[in-house]
PDB file of N, CA and C in Angstrom:
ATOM      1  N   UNK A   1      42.131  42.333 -56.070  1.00  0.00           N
ATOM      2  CA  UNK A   1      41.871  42.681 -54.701  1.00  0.00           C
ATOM      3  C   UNK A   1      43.168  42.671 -53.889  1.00  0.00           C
ATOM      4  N   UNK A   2      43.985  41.624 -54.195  1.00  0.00           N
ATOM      5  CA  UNK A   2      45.364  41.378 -53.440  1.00  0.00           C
ATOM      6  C   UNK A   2      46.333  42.820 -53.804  1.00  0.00           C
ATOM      7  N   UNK A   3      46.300  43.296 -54.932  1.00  0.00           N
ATOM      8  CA  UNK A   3      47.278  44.365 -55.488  1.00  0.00           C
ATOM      9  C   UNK A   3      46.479  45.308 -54.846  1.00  0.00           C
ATOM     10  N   UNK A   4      45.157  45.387 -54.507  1.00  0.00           N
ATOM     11  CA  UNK A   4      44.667  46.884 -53.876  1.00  0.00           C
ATOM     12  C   UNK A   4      45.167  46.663 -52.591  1.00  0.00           C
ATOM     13  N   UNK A   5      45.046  46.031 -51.926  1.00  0.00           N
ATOM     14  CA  UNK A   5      45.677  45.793 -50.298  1.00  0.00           C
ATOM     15  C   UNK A   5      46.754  46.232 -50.392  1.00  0.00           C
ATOM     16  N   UNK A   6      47.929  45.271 -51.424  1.00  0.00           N
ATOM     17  CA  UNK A   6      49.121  45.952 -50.851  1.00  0.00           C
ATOM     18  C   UNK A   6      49.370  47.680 -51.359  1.00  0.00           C
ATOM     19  N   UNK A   7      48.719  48.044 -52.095  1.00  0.00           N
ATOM     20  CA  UNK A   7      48.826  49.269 -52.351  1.00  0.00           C
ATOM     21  C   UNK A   7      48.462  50.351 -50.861  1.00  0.00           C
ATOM     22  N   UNK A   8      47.363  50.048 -50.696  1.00  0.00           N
ATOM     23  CA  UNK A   8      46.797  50.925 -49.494  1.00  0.00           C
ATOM     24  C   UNK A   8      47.846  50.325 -47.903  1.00  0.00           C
ATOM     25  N   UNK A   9      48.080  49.511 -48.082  1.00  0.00           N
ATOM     26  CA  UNK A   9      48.399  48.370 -46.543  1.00  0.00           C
ATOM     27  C   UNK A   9      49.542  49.500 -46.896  1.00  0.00           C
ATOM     28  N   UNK A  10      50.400  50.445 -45.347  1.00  0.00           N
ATOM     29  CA  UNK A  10      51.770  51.170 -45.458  1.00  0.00           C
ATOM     30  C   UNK A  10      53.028  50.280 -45.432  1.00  0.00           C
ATOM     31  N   UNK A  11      53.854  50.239 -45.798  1.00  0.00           N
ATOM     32  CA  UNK A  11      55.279  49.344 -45.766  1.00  0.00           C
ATOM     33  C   UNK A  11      55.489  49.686 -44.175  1.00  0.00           C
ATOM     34  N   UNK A  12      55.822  48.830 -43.571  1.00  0.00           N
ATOM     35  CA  UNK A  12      56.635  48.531 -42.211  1.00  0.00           C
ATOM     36  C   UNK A  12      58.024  48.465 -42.564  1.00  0.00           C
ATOM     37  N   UNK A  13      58.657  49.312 -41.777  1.00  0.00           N
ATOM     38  CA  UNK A  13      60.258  48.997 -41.846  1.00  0.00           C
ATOM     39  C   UNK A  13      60.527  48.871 -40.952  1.00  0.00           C
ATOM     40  N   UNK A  14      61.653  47.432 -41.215  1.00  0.00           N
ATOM     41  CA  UNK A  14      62.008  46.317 -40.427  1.00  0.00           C
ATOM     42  C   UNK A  14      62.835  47.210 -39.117  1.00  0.00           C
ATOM     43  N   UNK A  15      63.510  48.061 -39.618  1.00  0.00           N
ATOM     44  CA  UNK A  15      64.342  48.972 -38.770  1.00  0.00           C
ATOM     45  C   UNK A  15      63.605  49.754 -37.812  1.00  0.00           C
ATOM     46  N   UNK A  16      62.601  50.044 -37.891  1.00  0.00           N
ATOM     47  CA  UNK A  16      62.179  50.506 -37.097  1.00  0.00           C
ATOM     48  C   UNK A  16      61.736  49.530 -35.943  1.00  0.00           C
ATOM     49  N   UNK A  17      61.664  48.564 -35.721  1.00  0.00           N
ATOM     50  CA  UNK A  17      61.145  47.853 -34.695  1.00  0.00           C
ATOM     51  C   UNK A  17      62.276  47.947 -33.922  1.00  0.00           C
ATOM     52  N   UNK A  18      63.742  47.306 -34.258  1.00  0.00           N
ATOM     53  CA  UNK A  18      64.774  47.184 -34.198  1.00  0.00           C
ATOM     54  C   UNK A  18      65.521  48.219 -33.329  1.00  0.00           C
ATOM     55  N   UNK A  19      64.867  49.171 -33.625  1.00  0.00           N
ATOM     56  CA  UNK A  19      65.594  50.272 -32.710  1.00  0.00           C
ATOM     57  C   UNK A  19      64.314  50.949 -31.966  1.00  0.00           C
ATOM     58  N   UNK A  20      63.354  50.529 -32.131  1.00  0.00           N
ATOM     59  CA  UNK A  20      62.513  50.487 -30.496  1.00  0.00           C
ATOM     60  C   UNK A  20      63.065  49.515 -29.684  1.00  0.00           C
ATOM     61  N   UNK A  21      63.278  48.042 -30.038  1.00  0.00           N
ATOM     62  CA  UNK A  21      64.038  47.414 -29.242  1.00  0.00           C
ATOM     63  C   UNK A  21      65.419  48.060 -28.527  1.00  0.00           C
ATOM     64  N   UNK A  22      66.120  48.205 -29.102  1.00  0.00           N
ATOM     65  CA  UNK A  22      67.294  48.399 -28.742  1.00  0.00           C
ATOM     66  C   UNK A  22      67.199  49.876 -27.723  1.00  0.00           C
ATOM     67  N   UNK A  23      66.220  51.128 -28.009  1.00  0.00           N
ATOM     68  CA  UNK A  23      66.135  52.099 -27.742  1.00  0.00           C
ATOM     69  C   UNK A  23      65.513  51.499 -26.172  1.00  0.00           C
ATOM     70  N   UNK A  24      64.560  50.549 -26.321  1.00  0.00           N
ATOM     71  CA  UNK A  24      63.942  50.324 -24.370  1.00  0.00           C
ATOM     72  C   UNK A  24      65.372  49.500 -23.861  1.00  0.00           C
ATOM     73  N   UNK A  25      66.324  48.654 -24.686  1.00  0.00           N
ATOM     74  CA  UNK A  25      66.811  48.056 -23.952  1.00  0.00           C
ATOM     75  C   UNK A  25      68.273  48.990 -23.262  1.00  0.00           C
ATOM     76  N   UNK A  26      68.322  50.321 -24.389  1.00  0.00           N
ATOM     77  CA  UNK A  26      69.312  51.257 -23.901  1.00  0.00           C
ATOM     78  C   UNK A  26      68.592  52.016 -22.076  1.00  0.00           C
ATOM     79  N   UNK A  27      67.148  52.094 -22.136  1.00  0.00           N
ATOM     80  CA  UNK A  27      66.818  53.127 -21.825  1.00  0.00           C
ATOM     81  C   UNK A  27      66.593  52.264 -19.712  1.00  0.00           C
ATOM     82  N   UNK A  28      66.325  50.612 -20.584  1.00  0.00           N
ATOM     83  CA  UNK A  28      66.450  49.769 -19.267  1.00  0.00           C
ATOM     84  C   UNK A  28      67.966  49.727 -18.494  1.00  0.00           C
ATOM     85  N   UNK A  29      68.243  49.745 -19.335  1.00  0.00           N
ATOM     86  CA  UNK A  29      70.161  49.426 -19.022  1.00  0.00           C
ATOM     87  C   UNK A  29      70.767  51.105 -17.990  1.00  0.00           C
ATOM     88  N   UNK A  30      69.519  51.655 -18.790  1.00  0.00           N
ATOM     89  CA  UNK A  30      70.224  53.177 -17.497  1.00  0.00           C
ATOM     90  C   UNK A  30      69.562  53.325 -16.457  1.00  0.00           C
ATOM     91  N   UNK A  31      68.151  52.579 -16.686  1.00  0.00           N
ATOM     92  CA  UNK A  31      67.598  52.510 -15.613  1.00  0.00           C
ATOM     93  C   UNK A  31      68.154  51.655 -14.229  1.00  0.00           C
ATOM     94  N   UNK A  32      68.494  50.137 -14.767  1.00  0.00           N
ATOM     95  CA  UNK A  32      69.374  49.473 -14.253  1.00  0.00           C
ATOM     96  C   UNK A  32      70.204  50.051 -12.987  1.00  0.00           C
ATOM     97  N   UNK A  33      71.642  50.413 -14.056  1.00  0.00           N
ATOM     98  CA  UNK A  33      72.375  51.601 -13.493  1.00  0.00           C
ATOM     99  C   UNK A  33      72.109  52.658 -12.561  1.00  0.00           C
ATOM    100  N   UNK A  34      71.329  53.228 -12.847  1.00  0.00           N
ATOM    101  CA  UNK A  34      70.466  54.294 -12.117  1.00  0.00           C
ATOM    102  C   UNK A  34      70.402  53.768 -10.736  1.00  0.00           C
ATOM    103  N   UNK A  35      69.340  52.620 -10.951  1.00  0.00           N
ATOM    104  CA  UNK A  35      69.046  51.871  -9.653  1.00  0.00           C
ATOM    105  C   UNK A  35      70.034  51.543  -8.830  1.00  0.00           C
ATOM    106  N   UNK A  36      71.426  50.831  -9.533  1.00  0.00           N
ATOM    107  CA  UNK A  36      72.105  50.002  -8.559  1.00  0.00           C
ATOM    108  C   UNK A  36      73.214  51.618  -8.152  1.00  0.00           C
ATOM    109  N   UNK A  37      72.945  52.621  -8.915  1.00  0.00           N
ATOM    110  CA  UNK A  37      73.937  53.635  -8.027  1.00  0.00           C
ATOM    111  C   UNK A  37      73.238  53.924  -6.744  1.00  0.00           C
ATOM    112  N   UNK A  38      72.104  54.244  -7.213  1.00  0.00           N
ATOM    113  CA  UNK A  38      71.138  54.914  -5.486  1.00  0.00           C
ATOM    114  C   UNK A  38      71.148  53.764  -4.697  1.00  0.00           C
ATOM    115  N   UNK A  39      71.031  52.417  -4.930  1.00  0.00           N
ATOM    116  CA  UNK A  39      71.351  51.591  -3.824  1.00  0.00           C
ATOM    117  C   UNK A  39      73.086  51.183  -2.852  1.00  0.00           C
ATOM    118  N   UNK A  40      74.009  51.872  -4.094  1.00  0.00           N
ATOM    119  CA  UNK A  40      75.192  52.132  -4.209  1.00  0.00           C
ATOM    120  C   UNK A  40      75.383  53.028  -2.937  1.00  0.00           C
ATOM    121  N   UNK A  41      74.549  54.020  -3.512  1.00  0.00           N
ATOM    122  CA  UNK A  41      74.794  55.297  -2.320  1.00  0.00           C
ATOM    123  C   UNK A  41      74.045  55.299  -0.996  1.00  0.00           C
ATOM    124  N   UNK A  42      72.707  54.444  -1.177  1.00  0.00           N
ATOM    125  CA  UNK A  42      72.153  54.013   0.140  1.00  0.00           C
ATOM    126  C   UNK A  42      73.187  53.432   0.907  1.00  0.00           C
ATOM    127  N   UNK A  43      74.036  52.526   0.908  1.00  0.00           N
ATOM    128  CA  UNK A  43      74.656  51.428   1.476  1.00  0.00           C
ATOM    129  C   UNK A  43      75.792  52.270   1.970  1.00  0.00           C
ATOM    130  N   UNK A  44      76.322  53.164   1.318  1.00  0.00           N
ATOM    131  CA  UNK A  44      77.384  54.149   1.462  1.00  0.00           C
ATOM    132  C   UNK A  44      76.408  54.641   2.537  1.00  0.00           C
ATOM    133  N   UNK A  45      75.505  55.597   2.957  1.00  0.00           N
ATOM    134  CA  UNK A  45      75.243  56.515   3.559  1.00  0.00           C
ATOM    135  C   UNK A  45      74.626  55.554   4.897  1.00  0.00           C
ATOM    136  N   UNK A  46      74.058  54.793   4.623  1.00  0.00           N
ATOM    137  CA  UNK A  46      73.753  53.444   6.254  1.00  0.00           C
ATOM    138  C   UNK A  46      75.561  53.306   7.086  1.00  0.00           C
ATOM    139  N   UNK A  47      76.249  53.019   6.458  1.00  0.00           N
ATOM    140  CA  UNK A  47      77.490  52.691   6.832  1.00  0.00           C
ATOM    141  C   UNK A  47      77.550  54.369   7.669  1.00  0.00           C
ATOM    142  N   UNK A  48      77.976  55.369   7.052  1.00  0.00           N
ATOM    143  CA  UNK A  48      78.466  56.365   7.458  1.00  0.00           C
ATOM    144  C   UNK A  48      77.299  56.967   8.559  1.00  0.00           C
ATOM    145  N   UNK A  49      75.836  56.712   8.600  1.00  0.00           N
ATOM    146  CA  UNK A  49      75.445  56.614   9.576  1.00  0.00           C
ATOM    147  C   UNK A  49      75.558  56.043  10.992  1.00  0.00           C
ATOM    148  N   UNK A  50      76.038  54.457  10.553  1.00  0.00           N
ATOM    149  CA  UNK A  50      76.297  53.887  11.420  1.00  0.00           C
ATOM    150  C   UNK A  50      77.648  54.300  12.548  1.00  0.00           C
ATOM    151  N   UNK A  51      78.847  54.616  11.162  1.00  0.00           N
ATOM    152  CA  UNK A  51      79.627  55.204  11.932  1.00  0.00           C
ATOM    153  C   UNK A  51      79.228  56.092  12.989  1.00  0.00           C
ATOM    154  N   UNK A  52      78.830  57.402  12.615  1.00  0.00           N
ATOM    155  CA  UNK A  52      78.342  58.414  13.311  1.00  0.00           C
ATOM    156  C   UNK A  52      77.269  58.514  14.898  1.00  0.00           C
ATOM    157  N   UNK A  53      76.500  57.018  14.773  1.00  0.00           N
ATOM    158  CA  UNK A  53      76.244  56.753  15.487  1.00  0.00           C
ATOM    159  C   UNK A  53      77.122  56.210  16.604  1.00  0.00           C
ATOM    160  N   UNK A  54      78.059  55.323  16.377  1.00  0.00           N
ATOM    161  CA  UNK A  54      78.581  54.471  17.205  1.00  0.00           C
ATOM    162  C   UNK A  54      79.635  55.530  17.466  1.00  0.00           C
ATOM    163  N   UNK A  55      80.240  56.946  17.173  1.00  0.00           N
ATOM    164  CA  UNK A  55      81.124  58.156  17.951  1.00  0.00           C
ATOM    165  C   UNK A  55      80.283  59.025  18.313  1.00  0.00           C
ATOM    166  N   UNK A  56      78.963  59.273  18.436  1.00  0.00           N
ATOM    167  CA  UNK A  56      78.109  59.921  19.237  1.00  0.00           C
ATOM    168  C   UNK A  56      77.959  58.990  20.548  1.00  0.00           C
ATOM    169  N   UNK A  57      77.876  57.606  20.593  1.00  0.00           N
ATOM    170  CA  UNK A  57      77.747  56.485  21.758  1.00  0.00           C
ATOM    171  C   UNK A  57      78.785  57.001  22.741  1.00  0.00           C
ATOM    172  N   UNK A  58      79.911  56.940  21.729  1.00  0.00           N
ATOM    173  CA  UNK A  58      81.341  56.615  22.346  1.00  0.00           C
ATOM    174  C   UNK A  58      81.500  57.992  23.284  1.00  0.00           C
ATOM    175  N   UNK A  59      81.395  59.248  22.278  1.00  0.00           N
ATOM    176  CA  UNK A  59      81.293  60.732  22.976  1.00  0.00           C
ATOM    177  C   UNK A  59      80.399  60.839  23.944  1.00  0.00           C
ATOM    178  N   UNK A  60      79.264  60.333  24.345  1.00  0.00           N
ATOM    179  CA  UNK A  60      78.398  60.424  25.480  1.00  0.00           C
ATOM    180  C   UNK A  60      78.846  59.636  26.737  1.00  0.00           C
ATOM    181  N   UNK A  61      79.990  58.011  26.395  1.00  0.00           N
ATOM    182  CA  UNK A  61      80.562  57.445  27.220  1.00  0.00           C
ATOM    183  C   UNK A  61      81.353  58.648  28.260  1.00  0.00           C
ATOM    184  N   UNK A  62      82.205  58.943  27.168  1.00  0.00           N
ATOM    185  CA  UNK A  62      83.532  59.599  27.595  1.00  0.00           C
ATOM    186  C   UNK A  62      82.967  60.976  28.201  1.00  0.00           C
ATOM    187  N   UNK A  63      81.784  62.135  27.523  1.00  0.00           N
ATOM    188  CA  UNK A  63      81.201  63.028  28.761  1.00  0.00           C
ATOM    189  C   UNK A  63      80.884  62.354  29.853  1.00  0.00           C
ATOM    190  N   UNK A  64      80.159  61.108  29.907  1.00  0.00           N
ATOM    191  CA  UNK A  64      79.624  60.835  31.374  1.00  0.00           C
ATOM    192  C   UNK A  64      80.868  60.526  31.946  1.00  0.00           C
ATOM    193  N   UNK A  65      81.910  59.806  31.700  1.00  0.00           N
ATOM    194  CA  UNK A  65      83.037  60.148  32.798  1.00  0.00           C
ATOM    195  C   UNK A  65      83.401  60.848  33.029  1.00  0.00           C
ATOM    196  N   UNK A  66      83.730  62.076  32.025  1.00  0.00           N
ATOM    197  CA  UNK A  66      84.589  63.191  32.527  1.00  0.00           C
ATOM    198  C   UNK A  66      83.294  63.688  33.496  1.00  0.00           C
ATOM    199  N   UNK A  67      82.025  63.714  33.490  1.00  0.00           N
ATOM    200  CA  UNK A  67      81.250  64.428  34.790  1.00  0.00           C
ATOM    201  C   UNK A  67      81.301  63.796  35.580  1.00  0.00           C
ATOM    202  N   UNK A  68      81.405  62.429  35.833  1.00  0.00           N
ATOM    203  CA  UNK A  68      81.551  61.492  36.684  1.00  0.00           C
ATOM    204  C   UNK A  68      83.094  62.506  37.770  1.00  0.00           C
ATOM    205  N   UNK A  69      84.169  62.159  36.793  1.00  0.00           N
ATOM    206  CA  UNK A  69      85.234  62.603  37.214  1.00  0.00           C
ATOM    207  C   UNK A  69      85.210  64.315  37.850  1.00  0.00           C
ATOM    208  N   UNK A  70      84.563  65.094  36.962  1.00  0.00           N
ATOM    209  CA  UNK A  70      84.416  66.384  37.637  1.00  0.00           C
ATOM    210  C   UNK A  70      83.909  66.733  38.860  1.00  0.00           C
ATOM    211  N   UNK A  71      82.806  65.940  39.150  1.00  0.00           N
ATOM    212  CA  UNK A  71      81.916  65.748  40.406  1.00  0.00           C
ATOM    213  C   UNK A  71      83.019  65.297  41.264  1.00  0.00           C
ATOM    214  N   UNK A  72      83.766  64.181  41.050  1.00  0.00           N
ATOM    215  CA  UNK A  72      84.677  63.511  42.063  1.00  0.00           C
ATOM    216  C   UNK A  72      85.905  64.800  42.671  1.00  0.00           C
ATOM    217  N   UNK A  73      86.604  65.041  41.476  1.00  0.00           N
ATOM    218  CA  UNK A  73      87.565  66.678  41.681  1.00  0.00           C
ATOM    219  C   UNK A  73      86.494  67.858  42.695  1.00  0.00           C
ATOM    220  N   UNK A  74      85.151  67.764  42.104  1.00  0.00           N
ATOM    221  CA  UNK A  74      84.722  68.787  43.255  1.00  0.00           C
ATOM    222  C   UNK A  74      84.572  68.410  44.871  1.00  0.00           C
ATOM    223  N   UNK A  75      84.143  66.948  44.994  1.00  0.00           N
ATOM    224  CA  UNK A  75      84.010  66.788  46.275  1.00  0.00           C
ATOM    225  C   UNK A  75      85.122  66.251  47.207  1.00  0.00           C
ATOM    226  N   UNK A  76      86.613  66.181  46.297  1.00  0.00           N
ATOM    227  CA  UNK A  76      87.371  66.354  46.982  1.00  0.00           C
ATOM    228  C   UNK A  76      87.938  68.088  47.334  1.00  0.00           C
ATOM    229  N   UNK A  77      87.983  68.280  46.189  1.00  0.00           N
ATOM    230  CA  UNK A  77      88.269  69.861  46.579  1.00  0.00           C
ATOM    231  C   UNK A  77      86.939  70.697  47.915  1.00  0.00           C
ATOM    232  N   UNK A  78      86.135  70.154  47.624  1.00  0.00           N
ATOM    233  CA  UNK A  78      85.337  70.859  49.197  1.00  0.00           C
ATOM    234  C   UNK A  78      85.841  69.787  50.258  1.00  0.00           C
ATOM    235  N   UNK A  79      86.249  69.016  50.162  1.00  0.00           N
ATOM    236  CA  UNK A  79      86.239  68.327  51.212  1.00  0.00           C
ATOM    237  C   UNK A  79      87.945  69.008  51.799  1.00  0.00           C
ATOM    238  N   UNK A  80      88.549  69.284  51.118  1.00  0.00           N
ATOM    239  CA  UNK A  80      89.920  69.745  51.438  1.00  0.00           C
ATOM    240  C   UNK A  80      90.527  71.240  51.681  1.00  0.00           C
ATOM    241  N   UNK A  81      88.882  71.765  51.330  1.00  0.00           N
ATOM    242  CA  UNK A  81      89.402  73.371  51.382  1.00  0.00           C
ATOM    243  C   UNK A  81      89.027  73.447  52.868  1.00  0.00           C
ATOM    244  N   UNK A  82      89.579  74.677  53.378  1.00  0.00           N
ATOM    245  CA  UNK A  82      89.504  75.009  55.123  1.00  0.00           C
ATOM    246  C   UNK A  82      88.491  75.274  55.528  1.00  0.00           C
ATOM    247  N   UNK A  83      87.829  74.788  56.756  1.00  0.00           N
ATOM    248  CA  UNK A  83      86.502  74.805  56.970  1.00  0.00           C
ATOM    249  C   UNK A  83      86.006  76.454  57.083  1.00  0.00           C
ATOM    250  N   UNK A  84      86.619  77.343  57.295  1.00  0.00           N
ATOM    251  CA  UNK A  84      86.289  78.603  57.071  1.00  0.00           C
ATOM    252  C   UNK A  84      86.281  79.355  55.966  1.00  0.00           C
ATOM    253  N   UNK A  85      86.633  78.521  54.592  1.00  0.00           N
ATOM    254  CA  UNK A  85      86.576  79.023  53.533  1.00  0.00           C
ATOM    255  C   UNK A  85      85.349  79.509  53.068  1.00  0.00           C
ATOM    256  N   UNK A  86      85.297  80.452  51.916  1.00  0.00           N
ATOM    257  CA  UNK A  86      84.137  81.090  51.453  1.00  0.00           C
ATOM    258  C   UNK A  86      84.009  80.247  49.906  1.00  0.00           C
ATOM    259  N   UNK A  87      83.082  79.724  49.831  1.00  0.00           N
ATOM    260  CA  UNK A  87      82.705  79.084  48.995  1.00  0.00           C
ATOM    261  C   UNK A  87      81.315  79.571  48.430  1.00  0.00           C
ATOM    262  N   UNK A  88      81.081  80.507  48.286  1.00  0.00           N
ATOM    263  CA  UNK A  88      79.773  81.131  47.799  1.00  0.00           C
ATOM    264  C   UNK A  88      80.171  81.946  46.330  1.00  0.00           C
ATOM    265  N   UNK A  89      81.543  82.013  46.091  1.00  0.00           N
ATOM    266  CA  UNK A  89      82.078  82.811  44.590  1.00  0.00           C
ATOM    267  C   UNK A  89      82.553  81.525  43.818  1.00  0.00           C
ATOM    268  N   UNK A  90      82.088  80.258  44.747  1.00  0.00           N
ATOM    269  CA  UNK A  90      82.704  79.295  43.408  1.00  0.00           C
ATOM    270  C   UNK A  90      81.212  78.691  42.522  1.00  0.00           C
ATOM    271  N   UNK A  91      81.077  78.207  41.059  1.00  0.00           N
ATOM    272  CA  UNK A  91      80.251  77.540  40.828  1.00  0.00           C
ATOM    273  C   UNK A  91      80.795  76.194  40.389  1.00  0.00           C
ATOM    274  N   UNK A  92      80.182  75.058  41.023  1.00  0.00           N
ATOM    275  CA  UNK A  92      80.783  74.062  40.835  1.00  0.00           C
ATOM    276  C   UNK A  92      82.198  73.766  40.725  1.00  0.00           C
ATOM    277  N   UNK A  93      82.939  74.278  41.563  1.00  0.00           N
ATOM    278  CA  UNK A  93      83.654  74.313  42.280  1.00  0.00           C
ATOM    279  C   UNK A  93      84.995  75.428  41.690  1.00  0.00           C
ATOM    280  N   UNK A  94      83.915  76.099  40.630  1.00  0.00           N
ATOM    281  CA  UNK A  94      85.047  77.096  39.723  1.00  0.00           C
ATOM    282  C   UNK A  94      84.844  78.540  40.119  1.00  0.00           C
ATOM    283  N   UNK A  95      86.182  79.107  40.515  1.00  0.00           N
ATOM    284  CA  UNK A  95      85.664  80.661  40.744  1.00  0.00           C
ATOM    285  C   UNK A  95      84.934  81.168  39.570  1.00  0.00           C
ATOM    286  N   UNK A  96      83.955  82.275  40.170  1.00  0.00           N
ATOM    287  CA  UNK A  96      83.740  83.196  39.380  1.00  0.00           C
ATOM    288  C   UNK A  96      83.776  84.174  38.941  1.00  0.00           C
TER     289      UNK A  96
END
């Protein structure tokens, strides 16, 4: 009965387990990798957001002064042009 078993029972080779192992632990190891690049590149792209944010801040500072300042140049310039001047060809205080 024992010799019919092993006859019918298929041989297992040892190698083959061996490199299912090794084959998930290749296939984890890129996964790994994989992972820590896209978090790699997340961290890269938050940063360069951030940048971008904080010179859009800065650029909205620096327009609101220069309108700040433009407004100021216009209401001295009306205030200094001759009271009979024609001021109906300027827009905001620029010929047209």
């Amino acid at each position: 009965m024992w010799n019919m078993m092993c006859d019918v029972m298929p041989t297992i080779a040892e190698d083959s387990l061996g490199q299912r192992g090794s084959q998930f632990s290749a296939d984890e190891a890129n996964l790994e990798q994989l992972m820590v690049n896209i978090l790699d590149e997340r961290d890269k792209l938050l940063e360069t957001l951030r940048d971008t944010q904080e010179n859009l801040a800065n650029t909205h500072i620096k327009l609101n002064d220069l309108n700040k300042e433009r407004d100021s140049l216009q209401r001295q310039l009306q205030a200094n042009l001759p009271q009979g001047c024609d001021t109906s060809n300027l827009k905001n205080g620029i010929p047209i």
